[in-house]
C-alpha atoms as a PDB file:
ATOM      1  CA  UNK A   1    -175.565  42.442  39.803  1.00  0.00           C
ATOM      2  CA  UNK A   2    -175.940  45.201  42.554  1.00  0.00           C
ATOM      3  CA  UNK A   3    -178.270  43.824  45.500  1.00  0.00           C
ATOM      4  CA  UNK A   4    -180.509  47.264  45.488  1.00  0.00           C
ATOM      5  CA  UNK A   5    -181.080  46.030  41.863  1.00  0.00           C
ATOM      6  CA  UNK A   6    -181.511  42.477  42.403  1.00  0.00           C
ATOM      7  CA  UNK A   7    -183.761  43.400  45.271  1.00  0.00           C
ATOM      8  CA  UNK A   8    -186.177  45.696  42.800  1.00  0.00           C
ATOM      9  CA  UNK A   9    -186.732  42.353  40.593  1.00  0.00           C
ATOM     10  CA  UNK A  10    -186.946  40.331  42.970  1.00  0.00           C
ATOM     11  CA  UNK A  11    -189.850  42.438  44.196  1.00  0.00           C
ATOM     12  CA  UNK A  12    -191.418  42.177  40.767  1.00  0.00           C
ATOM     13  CA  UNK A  13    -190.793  38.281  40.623  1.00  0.00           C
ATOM     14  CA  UNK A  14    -194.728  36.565  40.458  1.00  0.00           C
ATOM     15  CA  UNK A  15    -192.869  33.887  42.970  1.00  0.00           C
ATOM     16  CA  UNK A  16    -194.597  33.476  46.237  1.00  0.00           C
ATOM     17  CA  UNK A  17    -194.762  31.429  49.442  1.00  0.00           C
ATOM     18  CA  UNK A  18    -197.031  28.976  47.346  1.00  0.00           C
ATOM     19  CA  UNK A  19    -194.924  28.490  44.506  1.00  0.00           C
ATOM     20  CA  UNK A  20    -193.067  25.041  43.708  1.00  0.00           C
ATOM     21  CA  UNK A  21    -189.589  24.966  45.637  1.00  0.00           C
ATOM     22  CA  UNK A  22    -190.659  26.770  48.293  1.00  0.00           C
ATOM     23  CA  UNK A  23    -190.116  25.182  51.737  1.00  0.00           C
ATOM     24  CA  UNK A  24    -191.713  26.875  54.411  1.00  0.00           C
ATOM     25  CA  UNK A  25    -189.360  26.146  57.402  1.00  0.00           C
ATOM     26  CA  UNK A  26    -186.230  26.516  55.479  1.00  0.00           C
ATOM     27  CA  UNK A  27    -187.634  30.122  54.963  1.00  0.00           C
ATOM     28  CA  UNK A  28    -188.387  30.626  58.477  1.00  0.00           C
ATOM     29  CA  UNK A  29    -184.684  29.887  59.422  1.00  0.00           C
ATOM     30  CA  UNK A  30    -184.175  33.032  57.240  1.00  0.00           C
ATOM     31  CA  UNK A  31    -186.530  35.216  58.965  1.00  0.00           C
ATOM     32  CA  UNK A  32    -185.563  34.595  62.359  1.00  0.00           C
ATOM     33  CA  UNK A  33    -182.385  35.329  61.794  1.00  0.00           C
ATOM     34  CA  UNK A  34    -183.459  38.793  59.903  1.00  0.00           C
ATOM     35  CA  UNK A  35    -185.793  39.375  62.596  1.00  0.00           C
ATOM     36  CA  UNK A  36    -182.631  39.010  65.083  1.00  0.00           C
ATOM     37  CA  UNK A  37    -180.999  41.708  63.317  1.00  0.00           C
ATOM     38  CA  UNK A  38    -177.768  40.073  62.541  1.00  0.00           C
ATOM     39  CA  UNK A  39    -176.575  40.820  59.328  1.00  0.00           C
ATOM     40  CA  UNK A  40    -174.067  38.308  59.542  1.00  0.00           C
ATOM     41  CA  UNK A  41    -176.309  35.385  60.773  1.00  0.00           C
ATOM     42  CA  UNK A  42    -178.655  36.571  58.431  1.00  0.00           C
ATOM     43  CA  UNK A  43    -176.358  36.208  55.574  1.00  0.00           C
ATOM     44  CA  UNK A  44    -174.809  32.745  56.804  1.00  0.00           C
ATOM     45  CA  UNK A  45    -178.802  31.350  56.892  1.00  0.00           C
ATOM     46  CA  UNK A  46    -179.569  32.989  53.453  1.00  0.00           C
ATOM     47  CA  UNK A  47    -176.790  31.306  51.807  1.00  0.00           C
ATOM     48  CA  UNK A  48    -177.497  28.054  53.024  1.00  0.00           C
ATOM     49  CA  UNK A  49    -181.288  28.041  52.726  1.00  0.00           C
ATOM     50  CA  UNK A  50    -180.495  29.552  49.225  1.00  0.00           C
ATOM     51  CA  UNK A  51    -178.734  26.278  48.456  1.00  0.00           C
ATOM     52  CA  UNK A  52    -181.251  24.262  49.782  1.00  0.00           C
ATOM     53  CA  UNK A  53    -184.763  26.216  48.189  1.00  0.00           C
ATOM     54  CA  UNK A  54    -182.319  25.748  44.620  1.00  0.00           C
ATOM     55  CA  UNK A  55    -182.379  21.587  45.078  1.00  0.00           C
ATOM     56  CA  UNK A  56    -185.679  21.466  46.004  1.00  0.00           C
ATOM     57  CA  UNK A  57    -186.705  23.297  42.648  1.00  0.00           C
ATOM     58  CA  UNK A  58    -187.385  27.034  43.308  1.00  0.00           C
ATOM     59  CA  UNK A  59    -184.595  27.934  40.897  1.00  0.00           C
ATOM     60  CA  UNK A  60    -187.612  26.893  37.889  1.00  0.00           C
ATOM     61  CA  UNK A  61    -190.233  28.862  39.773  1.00  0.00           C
ATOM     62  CA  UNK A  62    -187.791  32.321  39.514  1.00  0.00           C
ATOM     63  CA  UNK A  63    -186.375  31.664  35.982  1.00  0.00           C
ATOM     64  CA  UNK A  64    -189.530  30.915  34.791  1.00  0.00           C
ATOM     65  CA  UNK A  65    -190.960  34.341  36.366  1.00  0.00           C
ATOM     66  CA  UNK A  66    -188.172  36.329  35.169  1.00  0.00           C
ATOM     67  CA  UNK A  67    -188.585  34.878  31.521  1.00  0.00           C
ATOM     68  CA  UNK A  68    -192.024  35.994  31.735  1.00  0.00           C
ATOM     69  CA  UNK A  69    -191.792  38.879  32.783  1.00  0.00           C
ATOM     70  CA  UNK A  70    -188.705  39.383  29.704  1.00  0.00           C
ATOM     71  CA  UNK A  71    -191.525  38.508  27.577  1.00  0.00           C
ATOM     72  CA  UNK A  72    -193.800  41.313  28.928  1.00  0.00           C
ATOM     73  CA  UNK A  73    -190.735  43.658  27.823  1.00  0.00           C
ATOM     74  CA  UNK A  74    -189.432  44.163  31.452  1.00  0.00           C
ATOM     75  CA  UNK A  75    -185.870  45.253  31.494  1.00  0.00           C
ATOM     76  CA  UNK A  76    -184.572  41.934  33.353  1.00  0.00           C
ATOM     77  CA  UNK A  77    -181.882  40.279  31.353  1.00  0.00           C
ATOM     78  CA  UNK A  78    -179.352  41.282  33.624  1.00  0.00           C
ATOM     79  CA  UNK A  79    -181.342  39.359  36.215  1.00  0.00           C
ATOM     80  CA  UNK A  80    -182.021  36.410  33.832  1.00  0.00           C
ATOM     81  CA  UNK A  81    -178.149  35.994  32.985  1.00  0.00           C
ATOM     82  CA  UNK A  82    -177.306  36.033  36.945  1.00  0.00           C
ATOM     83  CA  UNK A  83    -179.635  33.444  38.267  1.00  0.00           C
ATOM     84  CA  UNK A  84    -178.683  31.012  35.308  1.00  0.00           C
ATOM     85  CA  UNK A  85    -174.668  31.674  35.286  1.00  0.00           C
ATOM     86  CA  UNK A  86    -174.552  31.838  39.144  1.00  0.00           C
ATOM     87  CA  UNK A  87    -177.184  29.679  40.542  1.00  0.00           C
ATOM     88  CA  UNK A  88    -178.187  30.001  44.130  1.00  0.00           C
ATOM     89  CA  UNK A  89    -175.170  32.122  44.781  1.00  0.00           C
ATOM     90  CA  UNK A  90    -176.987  34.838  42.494  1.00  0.00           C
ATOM     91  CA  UNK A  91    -177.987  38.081  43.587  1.00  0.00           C
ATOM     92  CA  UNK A  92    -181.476  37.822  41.811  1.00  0.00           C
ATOM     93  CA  UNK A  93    -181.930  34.726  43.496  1.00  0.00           C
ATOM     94  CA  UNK A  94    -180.923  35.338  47.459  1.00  0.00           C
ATOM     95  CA  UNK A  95    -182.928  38.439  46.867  1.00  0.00           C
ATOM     96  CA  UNK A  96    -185.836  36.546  45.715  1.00  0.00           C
ATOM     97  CA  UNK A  97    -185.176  34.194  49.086  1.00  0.00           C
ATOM     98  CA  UNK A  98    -185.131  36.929  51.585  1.00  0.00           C
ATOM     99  CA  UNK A  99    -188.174  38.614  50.327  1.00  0.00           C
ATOM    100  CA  UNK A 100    -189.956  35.291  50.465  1.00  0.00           C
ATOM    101  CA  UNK A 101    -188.964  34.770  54.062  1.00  0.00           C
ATOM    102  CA  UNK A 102    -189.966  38.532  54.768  1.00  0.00           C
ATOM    103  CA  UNK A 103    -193.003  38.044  53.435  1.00  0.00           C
ATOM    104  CA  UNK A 104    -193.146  34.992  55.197  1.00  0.00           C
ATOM    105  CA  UNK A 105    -192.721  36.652  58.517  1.00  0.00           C
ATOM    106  CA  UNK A 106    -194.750  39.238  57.631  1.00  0.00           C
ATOM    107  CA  UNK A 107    -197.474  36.689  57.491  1.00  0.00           C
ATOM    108  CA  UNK A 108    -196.691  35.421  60.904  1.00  0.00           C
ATOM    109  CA  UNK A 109    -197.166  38.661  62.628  1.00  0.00           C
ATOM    110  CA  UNK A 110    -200.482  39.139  60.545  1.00  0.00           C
ATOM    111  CA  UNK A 111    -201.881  36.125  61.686  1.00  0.00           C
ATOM    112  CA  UNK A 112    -200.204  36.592  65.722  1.00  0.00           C
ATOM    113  CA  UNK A 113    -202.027  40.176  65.895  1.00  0.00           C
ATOM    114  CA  UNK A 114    -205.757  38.244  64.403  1.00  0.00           C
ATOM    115  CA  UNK A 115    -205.288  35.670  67.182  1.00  0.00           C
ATOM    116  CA  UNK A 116    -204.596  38.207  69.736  1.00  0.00           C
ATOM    117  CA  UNK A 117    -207.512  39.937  68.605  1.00  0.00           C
END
């Protein structure tokens, strides 16, 4: 699967910083390193926080989005078939893990500016 296209379901996914497998800080190591602007260390701390959000159970939280979503009549099988043959090393799935810890910074910056307010 091509990341642009993993990166439009993931974007569609109803998975969210409150969903089950999600682990805040493991997600945080993500978005410093995207807020760094190193591709490379970016990459190197998606892959392993990837890894880690899979054990601790976000895999069910994304499958079980993308299923629905199937259901619904959304054109994701391609998405479906990646995250279940490839596991966290899918495209569907990092995806899903860097929006989360965009969103997640995205958050932090939110609630920075209130506080500075």
């Amino acid at each position: 699967m091509k990341p642009k296209r993993a990166a439009e379901v993931a974007a569609m996914l109803d998975v969210s910083l409150r969903s089950p497998g999600v682990c805040l800080p493991c997600l945080h190591i993500v978005a410093v390193d995207l807020e760094d602007g190193s591709p490379r260390a970016a990459a190197g701390a998606l892959s392993f926080v990837a890894e880690t959000l899979w054990d601790e159970g976000l895999e069910a939280s994304v499958i079980q989005a993308l299923e629905r979503l199937a259901a619904a009549g959304a054109d994701v099988a391609d998405a479906l078939s990646d995250v279940r043959s490839r596991g966290p090393r899918s495209a569907t799935f990092r995806a899903t893990v860097r929006r989360l810890a965009e969103e997640l910074a995205e958050e932090a910056r939110r609630e920075y500016q209130a506080m500075m307010n």
